[in-house]
C-alpha atoms as a PDB file:
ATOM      1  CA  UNK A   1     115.862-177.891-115.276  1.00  0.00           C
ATOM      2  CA  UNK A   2     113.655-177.815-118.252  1.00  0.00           C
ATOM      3  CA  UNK A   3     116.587-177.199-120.758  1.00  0.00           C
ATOM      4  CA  UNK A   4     118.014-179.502-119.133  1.00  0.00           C
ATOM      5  CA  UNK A   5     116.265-182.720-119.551  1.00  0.00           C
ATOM      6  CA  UNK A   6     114.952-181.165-123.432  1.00  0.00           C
ATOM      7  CA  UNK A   7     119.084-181.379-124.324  1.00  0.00           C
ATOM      8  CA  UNK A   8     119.445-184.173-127.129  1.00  0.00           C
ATOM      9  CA  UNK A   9     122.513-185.968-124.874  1.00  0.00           C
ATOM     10  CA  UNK A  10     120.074-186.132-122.229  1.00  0.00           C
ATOM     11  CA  UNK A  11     117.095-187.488-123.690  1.00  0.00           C
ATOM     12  CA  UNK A  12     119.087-190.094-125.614  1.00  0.00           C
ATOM     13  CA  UNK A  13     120.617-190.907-122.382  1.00  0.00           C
ATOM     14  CA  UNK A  14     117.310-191.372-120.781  1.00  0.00           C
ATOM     15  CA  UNK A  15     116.395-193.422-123.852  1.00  0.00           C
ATOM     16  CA  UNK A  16     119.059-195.749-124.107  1.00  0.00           C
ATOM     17  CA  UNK A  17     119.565-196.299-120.724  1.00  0.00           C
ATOM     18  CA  UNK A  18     115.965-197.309-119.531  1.00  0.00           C
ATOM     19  CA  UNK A  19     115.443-198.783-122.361  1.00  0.00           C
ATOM     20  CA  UNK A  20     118.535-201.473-121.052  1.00  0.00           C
ATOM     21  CA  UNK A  21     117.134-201.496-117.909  1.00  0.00           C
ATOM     22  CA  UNK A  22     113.505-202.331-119.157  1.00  0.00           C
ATOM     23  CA  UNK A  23     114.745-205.320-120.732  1.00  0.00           C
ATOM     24  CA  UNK A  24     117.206-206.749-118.438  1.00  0.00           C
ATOM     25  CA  UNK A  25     115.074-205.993-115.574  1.00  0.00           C
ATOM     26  CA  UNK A  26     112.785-209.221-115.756  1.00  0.00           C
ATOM     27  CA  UNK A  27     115.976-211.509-115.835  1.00  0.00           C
ATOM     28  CA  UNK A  28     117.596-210.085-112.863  1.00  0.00           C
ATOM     29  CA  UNK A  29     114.476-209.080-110.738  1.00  0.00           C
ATOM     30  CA  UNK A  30     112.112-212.035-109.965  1.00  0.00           C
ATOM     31  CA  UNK A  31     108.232-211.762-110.001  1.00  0.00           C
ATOM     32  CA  UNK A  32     106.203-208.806-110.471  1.00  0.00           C
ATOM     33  CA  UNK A  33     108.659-206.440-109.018  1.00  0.00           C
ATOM     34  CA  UNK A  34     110.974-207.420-112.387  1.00  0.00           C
ATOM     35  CA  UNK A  35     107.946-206.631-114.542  1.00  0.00           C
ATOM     36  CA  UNK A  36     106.541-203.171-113.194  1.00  0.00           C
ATOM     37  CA  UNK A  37     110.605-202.486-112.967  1.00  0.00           C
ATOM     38  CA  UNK A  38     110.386-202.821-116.383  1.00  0.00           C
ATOM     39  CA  UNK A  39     107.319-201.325-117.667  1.00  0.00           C
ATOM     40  CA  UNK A  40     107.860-198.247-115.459  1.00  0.00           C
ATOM     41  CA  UNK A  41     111.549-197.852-116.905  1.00  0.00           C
ATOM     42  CA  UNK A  42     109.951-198.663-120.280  1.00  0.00           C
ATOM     43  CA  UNK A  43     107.585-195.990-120.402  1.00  0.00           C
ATOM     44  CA  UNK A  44     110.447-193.719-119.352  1.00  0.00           C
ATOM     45  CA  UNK A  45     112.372-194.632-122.165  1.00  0.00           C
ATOM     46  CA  UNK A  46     109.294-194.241-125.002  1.00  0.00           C
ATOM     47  CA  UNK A  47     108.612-190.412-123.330  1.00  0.00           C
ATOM     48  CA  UNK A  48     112.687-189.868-124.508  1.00  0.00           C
ATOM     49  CA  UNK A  49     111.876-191.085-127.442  1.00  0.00           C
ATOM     50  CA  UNK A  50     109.011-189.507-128.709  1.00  0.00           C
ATOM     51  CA  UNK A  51     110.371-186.373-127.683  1.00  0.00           C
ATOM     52  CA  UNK A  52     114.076-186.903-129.822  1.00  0.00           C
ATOM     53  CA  UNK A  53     111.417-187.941-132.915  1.00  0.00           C
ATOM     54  CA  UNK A  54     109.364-184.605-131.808  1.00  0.00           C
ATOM     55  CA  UNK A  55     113.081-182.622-131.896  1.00  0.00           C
ATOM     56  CA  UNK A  56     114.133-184.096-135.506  1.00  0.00           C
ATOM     57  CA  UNK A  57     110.670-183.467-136.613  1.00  0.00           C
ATOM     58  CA  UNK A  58     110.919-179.705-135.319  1.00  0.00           C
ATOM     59  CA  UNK A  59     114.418-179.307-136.391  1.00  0.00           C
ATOM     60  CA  UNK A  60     113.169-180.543-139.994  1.00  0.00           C
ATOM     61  CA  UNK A  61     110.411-177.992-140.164  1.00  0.00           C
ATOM     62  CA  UNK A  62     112.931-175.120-139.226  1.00  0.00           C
ATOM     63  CA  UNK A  63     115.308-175.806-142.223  1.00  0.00           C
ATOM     64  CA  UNK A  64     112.650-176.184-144.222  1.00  0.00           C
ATOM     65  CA  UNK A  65     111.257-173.117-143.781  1.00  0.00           C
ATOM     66  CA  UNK A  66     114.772-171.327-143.941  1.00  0.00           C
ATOM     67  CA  UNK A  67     115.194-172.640-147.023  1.00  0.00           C
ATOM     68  CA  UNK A  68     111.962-171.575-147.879  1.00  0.00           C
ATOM     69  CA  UNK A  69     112.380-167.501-146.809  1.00  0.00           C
ATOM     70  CA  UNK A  70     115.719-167.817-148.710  1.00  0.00           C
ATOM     71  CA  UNK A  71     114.451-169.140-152.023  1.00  0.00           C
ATOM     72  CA  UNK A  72     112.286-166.097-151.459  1.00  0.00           C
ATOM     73  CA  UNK A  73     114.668-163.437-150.694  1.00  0.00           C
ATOM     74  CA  UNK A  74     116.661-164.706-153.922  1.00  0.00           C
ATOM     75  CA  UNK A  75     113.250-163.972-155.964  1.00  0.00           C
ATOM     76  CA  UNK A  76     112.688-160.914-154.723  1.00  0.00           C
END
């Protein structure tokens, strides 16, 4: 289930779609109900976020350091 939800479609699925929800969900549900709707779904969609940013940012550091062990190899 874990490499599940950590897949990239996934998490900008999760993303993008409570992140919709969050803001429609004051206009359609009245009250507080509406509002926790769309903080809960909200905080959902920041957690999918952070972790696509944390992904890039991972996926950055990888190349880099490829590129890295091959400018080495080439010196060598």
């Amino acid at each position: 289930m874990k490499a599940l939800l950590s897949s990239k479609p996934v998490l900008w699925f999760l993303f993008l779609f409570n992140l919709v929800v969050a803001v429609a969900a004051p206009f359609v549900v009245d009250g507080s109900q509406g509002v926790m709707t769309a903080v809960g779904m909200g905080v959902v969609s920041l957690g999918a976020g952070l972790s696509l940013l944390k992904g890039r940012g991972q996926a950055q550091g990888q190349a880099q350091a490829q590129g890295q062990r091959q400018r080495q190899g080439q010196r060598a």
